[in-house]
C-alpha atoms as a PDB file:
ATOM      1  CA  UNK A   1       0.000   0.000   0.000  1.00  0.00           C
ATOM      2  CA  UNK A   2       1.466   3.516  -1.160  1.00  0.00           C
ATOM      3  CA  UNK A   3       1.704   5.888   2.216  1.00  0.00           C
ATOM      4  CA  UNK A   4      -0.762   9.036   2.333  1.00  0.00           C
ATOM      5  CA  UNK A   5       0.426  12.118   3.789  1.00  0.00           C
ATOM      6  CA  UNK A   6      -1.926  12.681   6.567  1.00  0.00           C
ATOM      7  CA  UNK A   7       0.423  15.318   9.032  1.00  0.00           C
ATOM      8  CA  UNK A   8      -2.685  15.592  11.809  1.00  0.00           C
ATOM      9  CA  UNK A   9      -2.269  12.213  12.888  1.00  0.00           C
ATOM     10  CA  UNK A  10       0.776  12.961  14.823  1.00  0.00           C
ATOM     11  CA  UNK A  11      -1.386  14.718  17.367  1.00  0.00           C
ATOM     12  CA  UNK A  12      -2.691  11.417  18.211  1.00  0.00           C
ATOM     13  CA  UNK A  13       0.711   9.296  18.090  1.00  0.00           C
ATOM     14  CA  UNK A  14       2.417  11.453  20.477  1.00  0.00           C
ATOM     15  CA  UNK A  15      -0.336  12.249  22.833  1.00  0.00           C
ATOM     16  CA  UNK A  16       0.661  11.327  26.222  1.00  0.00           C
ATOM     17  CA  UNK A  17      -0.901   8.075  27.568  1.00  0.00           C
ATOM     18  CA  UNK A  18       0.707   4.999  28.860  1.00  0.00           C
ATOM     19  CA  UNK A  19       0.203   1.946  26.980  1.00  0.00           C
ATOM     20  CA  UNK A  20      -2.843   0.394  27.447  1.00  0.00           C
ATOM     21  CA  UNK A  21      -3.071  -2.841  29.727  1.00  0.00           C
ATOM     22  CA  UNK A  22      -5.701  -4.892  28.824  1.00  0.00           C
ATOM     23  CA  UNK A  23      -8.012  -5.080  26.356  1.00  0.00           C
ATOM     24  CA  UNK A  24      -8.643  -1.267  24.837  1.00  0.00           C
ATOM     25  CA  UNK A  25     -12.855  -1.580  25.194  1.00  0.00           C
ATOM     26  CA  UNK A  26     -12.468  -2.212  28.665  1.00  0.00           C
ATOM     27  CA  UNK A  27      -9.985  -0.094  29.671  1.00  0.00           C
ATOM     28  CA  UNK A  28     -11.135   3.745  27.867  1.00  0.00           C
ATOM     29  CA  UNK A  29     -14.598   3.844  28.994  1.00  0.00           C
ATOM     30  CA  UNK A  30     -13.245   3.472  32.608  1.00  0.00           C
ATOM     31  CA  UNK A  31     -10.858   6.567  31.833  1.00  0.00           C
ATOM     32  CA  UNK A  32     -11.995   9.830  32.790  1.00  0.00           C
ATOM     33  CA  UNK A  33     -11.507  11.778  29.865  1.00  0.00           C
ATOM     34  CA  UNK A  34     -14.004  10.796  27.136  1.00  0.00           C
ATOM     35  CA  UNK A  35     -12.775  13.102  24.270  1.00  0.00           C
ATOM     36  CA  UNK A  36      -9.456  12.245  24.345  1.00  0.00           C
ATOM     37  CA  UNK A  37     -10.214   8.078  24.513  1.00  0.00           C
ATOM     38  CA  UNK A  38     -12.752   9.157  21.549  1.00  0.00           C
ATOM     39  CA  UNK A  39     -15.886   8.265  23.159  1.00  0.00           C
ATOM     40  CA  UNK A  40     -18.490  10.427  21.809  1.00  0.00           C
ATOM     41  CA  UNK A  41     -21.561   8.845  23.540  1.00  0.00           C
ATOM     42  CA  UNK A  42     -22.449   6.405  26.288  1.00  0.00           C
ATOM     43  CA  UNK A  43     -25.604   3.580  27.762  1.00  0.00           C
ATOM     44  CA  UNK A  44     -26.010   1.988  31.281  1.00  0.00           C
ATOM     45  CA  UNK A  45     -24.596  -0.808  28.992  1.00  0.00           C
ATOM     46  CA  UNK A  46     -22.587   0.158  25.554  1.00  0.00           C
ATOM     47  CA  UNK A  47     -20.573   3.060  24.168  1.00  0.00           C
ATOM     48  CA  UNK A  48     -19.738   4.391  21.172  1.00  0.00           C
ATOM     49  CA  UNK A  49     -15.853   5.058  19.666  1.00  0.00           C
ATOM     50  CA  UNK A  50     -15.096   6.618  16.897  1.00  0.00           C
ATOM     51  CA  UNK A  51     -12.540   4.224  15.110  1.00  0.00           C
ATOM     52  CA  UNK A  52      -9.068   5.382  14.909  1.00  0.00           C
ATOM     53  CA  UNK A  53      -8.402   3.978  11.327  1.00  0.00           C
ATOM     54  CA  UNK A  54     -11.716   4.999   9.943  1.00  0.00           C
ATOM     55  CA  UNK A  55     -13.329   3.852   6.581  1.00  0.00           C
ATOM     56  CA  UNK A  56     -15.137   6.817   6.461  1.00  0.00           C
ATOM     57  CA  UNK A  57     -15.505  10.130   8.229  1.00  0.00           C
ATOM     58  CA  UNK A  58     -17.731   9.086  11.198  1.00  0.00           C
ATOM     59  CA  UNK A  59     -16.549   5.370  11.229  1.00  0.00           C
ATOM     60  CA  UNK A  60     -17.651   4.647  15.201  1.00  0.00           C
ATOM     61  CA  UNK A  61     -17.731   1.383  16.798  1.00  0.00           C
ATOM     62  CA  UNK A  62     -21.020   0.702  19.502  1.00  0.00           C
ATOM     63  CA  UNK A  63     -19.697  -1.439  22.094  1.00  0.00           C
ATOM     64  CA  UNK A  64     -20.958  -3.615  24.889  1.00  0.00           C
ATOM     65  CA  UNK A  65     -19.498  -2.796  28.185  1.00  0.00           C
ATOM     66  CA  UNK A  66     -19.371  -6.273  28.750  1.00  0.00           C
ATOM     67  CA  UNK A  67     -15.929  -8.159  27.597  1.00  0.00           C
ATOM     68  CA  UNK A  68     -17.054 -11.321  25.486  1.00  0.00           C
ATOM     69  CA  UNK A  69     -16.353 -11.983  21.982  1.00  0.00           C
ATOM     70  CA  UNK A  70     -19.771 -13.700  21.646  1.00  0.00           C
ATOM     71  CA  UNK A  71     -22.973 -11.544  21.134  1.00  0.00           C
ATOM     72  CA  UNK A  72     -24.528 -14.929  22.395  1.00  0.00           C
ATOM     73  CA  UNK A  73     -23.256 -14.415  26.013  1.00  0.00           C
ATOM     74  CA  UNK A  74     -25.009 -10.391  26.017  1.00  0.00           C
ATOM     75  CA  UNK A  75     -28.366 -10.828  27.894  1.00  0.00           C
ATOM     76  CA  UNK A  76     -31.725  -9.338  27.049  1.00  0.00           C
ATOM     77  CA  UNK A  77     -30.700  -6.272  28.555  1.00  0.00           C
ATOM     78  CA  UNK A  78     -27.128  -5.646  26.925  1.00  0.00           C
ATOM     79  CA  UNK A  79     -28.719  -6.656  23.672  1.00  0.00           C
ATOM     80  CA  UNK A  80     -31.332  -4.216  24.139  1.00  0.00           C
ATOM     81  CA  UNK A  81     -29.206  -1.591  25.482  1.00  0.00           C
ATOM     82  CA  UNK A  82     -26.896  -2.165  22.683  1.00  0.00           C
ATOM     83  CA  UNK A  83     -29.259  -1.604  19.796  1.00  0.00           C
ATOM     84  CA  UNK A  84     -30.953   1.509  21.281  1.00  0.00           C
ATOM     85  CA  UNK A  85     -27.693   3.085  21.067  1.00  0.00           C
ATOM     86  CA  UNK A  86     -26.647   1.959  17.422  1.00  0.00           C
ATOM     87  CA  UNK A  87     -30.670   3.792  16.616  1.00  0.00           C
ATOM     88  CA  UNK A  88     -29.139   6.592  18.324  1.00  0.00           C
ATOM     89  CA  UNK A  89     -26.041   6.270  16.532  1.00  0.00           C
ATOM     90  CA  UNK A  90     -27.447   5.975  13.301  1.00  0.00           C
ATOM     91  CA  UNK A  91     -29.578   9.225  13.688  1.00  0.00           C
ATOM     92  CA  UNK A  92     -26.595  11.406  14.855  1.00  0.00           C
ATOM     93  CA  UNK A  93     -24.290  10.063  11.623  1.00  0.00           C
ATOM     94  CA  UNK A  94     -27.614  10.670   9.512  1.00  0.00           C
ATOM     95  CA  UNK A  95     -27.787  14.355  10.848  1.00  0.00           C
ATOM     96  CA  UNK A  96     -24.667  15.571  12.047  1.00  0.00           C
ATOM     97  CA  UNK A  97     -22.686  13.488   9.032  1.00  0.00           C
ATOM     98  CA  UNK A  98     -25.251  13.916   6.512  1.00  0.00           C
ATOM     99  CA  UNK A  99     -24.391  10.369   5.101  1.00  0.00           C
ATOM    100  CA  UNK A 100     -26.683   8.784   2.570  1.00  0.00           C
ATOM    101  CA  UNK A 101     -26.412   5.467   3.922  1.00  0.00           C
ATOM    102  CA  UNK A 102     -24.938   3.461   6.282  1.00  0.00           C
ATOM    103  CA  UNK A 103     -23.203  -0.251   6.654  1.00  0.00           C
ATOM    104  CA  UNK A 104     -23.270  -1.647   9.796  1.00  0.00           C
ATOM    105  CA  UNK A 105     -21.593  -5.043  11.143  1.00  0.00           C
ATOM    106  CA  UNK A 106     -19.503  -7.298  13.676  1.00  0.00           C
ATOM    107  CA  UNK A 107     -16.986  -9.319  13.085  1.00  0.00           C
ATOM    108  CA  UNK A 108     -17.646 -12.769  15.234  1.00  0.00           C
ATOM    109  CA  UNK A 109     -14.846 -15.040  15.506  1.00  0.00           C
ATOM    110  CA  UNK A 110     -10.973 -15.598  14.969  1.00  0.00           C
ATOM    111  CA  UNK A 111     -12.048 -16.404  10.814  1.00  0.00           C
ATOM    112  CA  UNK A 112     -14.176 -12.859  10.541  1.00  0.00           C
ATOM    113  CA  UNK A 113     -11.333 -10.610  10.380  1.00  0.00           C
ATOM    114  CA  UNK A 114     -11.973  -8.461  13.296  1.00  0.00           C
ATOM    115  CA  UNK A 115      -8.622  -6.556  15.190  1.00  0.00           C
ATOM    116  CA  UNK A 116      -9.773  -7.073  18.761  1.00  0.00           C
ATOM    117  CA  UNK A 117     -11.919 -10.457  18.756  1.00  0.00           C
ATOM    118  CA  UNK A 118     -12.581 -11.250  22.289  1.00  0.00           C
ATOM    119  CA  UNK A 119     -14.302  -7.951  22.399  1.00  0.00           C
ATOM    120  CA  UNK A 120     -17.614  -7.501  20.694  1.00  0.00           C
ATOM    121  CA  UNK A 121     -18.308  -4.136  18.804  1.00  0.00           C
ATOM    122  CA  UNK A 122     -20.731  -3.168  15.532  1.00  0.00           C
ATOM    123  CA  UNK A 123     -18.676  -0.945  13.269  1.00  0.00           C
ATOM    124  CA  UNK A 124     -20.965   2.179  12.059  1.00  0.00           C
ATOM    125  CA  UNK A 125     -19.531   3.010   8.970  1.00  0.00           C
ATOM    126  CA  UNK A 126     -21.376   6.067   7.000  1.00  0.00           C
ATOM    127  CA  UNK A 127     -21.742   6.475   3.385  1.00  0.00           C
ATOM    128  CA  UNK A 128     -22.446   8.513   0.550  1.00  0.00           C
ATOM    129  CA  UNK A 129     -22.530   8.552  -3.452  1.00  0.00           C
ATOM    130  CA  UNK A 130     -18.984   7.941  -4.974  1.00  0.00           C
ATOM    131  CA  UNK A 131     -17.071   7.856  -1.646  1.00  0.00           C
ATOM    132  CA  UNK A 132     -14.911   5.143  -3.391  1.00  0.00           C
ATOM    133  CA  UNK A 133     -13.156   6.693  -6.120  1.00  0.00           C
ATOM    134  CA  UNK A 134      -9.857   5.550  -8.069  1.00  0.00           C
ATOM    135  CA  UNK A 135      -7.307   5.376  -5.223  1.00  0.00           C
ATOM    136  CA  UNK A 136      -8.039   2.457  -3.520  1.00  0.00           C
ATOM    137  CA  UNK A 137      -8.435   0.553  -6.951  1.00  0.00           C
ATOM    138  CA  UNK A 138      -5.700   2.166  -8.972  1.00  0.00           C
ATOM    139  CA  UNK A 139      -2.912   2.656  -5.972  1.00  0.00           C
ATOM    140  CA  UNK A 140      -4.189   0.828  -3.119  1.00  0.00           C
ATOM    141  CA  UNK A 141      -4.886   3.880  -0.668  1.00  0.00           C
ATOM    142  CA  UNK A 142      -7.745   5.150   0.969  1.00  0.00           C
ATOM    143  CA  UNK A 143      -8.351   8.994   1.201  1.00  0.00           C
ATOM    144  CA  UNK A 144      -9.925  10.083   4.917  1.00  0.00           C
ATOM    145  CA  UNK A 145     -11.043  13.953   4.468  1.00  0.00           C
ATOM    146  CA  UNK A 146     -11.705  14.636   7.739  1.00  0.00           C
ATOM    147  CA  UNK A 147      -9.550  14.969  11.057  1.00  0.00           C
ATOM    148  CA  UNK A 148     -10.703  12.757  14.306  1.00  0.00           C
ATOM    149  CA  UNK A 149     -10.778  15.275  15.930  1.00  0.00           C
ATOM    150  CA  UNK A 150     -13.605  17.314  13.570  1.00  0.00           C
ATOM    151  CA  UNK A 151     -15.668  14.403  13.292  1.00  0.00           C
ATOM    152  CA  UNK A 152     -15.967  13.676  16.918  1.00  0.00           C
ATOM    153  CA  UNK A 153     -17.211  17.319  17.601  1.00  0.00           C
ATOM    154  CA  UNK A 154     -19.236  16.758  14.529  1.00  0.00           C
ATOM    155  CA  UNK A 155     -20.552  13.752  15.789  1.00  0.00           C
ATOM    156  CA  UNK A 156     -20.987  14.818  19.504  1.00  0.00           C
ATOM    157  CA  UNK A 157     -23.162  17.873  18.371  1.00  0.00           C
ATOM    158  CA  UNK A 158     -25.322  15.061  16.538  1.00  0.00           C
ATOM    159  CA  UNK A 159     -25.356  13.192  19.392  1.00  0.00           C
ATOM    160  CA  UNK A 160     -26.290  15.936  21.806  1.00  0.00           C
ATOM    161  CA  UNK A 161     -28.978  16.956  19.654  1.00  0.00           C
ATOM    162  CA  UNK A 162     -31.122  13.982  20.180  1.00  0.00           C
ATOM    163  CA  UNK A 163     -34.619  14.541  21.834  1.00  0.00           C
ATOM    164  CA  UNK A 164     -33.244  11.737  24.773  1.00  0.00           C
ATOM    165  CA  UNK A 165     -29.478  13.054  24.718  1.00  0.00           C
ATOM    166  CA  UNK A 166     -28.162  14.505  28.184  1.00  0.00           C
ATOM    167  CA  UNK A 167     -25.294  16.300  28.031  1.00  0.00           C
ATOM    168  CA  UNK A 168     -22.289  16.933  30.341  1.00  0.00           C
ATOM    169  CA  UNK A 169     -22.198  20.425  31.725  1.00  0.00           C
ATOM    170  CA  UNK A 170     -18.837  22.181  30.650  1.00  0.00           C
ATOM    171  CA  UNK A 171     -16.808  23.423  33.688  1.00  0.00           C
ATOM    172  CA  UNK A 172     -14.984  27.076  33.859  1.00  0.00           C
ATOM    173  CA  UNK A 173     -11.814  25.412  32.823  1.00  0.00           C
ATOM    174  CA  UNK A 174     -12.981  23.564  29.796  1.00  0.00           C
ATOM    175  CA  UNK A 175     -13.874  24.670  26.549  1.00  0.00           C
ATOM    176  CA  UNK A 176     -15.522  21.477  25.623  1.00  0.00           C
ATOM    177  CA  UNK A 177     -16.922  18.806  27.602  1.00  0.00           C
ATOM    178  CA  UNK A 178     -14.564  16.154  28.168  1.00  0.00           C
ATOM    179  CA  UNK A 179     -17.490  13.504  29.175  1.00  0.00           C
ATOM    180  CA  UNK A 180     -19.667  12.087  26.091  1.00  0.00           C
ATOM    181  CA  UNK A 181     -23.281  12.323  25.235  1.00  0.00           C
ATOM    182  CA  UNK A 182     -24.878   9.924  27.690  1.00  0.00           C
ATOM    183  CA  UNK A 183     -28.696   8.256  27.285  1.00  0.00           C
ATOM    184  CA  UNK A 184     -30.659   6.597  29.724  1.00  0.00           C
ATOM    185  CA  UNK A 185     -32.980   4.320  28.265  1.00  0.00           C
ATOM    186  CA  UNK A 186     -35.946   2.357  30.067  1.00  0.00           C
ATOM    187  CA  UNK A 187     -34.910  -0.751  29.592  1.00  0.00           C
END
């Protein structure tokens, strides 16, 4: 694959953070800072991450709190939980994003392809008309237009839009909440 000059991604290699011990889903939602793990919203029992090696602008991940690699083991609950928040999800890409459609899946199992396995997530990956063009066919390469940072404002605007959204009150210090969009539903 030919490289792609893409110079605001060294904001994100050399932020400061110690490696992370443990499996990544588990270990960012229990951080305090949401914006800088890229959490843009939250559930009682699932969160949502933007992906750091997106498709698409807006590529998030919704993922069960609970660490299992089988959407089998997820009771009623989780499962329920889970899918309120990719309908939430899918509303803020449609609005904030503006896609024109949307693929959605999980990758189950060692033979599905998926990075972190023994962690369940549904990728959220928006779309629109002619968002693959020659580069990934003629030279291998995939174009992202749109800095992580921008999209996760974008998105948590989107997000704190909803009708059942509560959002994080901003402290004198802050600019910008540092806790994500959280919902509440009655499950």
């Amino acid at each position: 694959m030919e490289p792609l000059f893409a110079p605001w991604r060294i904001e994100w290699i050399k932020r400061e953070r110690d490696p992370i011990d443990g499996c990544p889903f588990c270990v960012l939602p229990e951080e305090a800072d949401d914006r800088s793990n890229r959490i843009v919203a939250r559930s009682e029992h699932s969160f949502v991450l933007l992906n750091n090696y997106p498709y698409n602008p807006g590529h998030v991940m919704v993922i069960p709190r609970q660490h299992t690699g089988k959407y089998t083991d997820l009771s009623e609950t989780e499962v329920l939980d889970h899918a309120l928040l990719q309908q939430r999800t899918l509303e803020a890409i449609e609005s904030g994003m503006g896609s024109e459609g949307v693929n959605t899946g999980l990758n189950l199992g060692p033979a599905a392809g998926g990075s972190i396995g023994d962690h369940l997530h549904t990728h959220v990956v928006p779309r629109w008309r002619g968002d693959t063009n020659f580069m990934p066919v003629l030279s291998d390469t995939k174009v992202i237009v749109q800095a992580l940072e921008e999209t996760y404002t974008q998105l948590y605007a989107a997000f704190a839009a909803l009708d059942e959204a509560i959002v994080p009150d901003v402290t004198d210090d802050e600019t910008e909440p540092t806790a994500a969009v959280h919902f509440s539903f009655d499950l």
